[in-house]
C-alpha atoms as a PDB file:
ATOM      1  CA  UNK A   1       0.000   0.000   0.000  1.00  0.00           C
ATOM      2  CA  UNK A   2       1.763   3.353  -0.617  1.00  0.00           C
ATOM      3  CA  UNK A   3       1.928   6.186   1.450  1.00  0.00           C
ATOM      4  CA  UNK A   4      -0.036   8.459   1.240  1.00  0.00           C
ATOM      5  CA  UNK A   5       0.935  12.490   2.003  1.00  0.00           C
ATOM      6  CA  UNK A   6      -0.406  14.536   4.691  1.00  0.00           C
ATOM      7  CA  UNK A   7      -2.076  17.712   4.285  1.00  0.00           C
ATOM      8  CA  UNK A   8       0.072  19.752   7.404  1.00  0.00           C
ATOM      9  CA  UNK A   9      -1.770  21.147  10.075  1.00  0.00           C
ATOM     10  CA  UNK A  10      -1.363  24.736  11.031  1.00  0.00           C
ATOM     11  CA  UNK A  11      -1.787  25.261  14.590  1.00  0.00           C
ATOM     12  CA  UNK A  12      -1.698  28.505  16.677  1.00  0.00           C
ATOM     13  CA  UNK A  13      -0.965  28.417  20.350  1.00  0.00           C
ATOM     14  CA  UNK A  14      -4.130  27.754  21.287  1.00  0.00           C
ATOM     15  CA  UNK A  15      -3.788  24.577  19.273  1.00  0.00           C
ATOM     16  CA  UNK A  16      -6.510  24.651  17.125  1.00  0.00           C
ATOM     17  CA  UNK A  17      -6.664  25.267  13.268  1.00  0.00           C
ATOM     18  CA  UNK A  18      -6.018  29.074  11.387  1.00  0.00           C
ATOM     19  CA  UNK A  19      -8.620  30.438   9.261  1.00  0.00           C
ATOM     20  CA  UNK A  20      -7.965  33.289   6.776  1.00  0.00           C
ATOM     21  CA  UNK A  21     -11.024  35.185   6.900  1.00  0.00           C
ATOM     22  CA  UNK A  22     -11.996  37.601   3.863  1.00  0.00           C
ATOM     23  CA  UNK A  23     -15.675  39.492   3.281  1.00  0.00           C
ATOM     24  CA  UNK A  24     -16.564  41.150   0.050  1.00  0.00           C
ATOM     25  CA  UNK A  25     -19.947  42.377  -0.689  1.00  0.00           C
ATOM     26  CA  UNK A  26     -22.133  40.339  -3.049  1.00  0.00           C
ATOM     27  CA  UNK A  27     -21.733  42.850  -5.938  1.00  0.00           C
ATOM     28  CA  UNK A  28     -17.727  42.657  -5.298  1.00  0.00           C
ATOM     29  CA  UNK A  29     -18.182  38.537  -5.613  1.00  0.00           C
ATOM     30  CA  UNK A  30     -20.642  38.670  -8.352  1.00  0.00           C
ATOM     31  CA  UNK A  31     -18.307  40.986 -10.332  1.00  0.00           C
ATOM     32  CA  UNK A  32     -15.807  38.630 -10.427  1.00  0.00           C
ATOM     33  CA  UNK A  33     -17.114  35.603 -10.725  1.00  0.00           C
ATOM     34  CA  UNK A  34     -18.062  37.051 -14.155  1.00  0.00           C
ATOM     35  CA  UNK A  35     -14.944  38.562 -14.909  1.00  0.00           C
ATOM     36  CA  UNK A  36     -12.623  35.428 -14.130  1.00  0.00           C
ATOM     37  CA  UNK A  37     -13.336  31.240 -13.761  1.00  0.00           C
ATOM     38  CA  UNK A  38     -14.251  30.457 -10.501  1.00  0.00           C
ATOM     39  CA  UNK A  39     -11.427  27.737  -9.933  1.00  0.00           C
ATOM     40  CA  UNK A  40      -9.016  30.450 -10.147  1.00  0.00           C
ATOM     41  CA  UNK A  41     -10.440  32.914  -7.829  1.00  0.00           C
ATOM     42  CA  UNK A  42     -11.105  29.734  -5.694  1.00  0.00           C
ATOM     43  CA  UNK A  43      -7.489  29.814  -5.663  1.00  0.00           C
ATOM     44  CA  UNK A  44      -7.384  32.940  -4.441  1.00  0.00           C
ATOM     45  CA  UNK A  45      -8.747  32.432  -1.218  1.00  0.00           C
ATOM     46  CA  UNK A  46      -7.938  29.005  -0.604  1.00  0.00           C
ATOM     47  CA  UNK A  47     -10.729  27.097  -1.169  1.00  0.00           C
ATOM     48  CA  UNK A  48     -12.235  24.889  -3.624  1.00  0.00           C
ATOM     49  CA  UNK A  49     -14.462  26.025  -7.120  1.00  0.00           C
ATOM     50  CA  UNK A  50     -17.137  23.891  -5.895  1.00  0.00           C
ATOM     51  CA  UNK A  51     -16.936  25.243  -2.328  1.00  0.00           C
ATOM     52  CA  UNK A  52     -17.127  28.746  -4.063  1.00  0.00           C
ATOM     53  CA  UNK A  53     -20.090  27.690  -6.071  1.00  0.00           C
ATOM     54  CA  UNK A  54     -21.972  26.926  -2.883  1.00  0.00           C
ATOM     55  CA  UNK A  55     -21.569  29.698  -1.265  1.00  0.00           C
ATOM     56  CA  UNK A  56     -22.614  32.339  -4.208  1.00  0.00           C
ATOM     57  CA  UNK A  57     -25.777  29.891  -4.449  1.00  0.00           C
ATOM     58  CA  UNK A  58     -26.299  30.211  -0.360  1.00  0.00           C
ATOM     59  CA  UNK A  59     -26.212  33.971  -1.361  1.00  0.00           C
ATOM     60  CA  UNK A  60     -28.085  34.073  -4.276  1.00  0.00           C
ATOM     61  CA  UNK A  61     -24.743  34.738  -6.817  1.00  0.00           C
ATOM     62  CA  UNK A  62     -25.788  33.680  -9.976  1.00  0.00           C
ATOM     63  CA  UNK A  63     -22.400  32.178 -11.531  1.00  0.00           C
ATOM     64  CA  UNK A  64     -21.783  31.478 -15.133  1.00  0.00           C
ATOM     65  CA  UNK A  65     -22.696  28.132 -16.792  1.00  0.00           C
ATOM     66  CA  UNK A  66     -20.790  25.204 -18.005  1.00  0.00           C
ATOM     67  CA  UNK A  67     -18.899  26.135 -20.976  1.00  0.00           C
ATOM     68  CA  UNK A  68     -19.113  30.090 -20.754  1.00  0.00           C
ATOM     69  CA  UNK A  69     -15.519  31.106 -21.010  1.00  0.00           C
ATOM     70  CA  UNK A  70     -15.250  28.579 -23.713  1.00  0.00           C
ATOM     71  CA  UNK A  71     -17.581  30.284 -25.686  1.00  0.00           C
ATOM     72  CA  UNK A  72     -16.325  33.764 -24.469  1.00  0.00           C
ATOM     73  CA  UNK A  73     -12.585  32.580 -25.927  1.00  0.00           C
ATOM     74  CA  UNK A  74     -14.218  32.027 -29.109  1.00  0.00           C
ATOM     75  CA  UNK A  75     -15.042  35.141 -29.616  1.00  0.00           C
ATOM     76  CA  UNK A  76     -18.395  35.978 -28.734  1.00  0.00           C
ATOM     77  CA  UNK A  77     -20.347  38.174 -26.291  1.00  0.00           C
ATOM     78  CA  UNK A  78     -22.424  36.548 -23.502  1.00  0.00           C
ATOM     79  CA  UNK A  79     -24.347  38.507 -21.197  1.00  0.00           C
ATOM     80  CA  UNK A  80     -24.148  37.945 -17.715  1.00  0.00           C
ATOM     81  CA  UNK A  81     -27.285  36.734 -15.620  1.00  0.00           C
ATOM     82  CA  UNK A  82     -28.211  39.882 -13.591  1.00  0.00           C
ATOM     83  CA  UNK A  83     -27.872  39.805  -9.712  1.00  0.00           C
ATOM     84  CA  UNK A  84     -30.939  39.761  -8.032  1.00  0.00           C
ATOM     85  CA  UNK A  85     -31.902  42.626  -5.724  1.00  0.00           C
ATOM     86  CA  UNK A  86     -33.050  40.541  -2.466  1.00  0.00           C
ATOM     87  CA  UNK A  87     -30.771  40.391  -0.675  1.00  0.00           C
ATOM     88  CA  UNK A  88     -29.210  43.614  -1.025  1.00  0.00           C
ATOM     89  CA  UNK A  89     -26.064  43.727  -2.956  1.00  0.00           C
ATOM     90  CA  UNK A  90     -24.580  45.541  -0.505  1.00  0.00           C
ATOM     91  CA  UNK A  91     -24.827  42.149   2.225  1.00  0.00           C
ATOM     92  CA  UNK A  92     -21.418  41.221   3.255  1.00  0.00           C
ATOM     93  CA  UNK A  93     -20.341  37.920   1.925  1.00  0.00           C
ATOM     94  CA  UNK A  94     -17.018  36.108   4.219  1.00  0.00           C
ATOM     95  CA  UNK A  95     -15.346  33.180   2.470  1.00  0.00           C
ATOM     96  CA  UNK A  96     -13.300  31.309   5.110  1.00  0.00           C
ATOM     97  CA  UNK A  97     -10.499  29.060   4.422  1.00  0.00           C
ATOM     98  CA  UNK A  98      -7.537  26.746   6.010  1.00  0.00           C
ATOM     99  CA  UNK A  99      -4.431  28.039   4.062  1.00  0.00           C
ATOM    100  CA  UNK A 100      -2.394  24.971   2.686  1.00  0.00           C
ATOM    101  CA  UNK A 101       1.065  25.406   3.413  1.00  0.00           C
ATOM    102  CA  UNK A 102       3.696  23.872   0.656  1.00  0.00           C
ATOM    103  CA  UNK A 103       6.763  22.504   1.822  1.00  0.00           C
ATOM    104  CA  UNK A 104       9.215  23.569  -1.171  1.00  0.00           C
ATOM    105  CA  UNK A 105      12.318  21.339   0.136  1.00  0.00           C
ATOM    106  CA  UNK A 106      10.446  18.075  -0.180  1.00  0.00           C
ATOM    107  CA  UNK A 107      12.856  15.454  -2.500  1.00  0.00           C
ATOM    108  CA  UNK A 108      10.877  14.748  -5.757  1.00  0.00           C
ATOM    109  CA  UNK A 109      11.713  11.120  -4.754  1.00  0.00           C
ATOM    110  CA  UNK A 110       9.489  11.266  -1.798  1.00  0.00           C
ATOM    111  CA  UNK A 111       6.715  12.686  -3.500  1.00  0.00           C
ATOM    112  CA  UNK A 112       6.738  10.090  -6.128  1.00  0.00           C
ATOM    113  CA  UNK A 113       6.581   7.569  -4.258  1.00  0.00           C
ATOM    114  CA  UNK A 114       3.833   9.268  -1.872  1.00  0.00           C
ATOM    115  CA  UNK A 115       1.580   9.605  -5.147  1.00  0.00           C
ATOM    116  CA  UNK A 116       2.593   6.359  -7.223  1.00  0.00           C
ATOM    117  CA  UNK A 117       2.426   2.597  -6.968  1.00  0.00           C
ATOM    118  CA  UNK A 118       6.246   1.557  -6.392  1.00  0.00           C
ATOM    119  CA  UNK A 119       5.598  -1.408  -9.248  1.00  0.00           C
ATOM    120  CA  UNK A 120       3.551  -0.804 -12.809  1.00  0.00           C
ATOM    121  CA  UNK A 121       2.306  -3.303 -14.317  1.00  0.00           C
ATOM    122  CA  UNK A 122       1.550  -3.450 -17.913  1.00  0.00           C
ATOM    123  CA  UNK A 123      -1.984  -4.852 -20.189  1.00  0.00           C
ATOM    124  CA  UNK A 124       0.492  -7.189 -20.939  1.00  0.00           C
ATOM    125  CA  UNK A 125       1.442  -8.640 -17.489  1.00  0.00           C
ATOM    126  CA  UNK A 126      -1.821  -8.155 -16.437  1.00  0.00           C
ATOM    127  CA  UNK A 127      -3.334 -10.882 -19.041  1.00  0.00           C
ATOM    128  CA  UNK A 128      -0.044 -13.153 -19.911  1.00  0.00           C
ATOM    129  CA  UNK A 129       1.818 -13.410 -16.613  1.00  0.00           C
ATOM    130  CA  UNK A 130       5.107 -12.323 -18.253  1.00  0.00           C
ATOM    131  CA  UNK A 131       6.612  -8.967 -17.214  1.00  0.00           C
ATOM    132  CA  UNK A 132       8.328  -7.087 -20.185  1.00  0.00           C
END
């Protein structure tokens, strides 16, 4: 079974888990969830695109479909859905997030083998019992 890597734990002295905090109105979030894909500004703050997707739909955000900034790389214009008035666009919005922290001297050996099998086996030995 390989080994599997650990996400680290941030602690503060308290010993429980950091959280980066960050609030934007719903007109800020709308704004650019239109402007750039939401896996990127996902990014941003440390969270996941689906975990951004839920929380402009717990705030009534609507976000752009599947294939919109395919279609907007092509070329053409799409119109944005319009943000609806209730609540006001004014209502704070926080997005909360554990920061992952990257450990940059980590040999590329070790992550290999974290991430990979140590063995591959081919179609080939899979089906005829011979390895080559």
């Amino acid at each position: 079974m390989p080994i599997m890597a650990r996400r680290p734990i941030l602690k503060t002295q308290g010993g429980t888990r950091m959280t980066v905090k960050t609030t934007l109105t719903r007109q800020e979030l709308y704004d650019r969830v239109w402007q750039t894909p939401m896996v990127k500004i996902a990014a941003e703050y440390g969270i996941s695109g689906r975990g951004l997707a839920k929380l402009c739909e717990r705030h009534g955000i609507p976000v752009p479909g599947r294939g919109h900034w395919a279609i907007k790389k092509a070329g053409y214009e799409v119109e944005p859905d319009p943000l609806p008035a209730d609540p006001s666009p004014d209502t704070p919005v926080q997005v909360s997030a554990i920061p992952i922290v990257r450990r940059k001297n980590i040999p590329t050996s070790l992550l290999r083998s974290a991430t990979r099998p140590s063995t591959r086996l081919s179609s080939r030995t899979i089906y005829t019992g011979r390895i080559g």
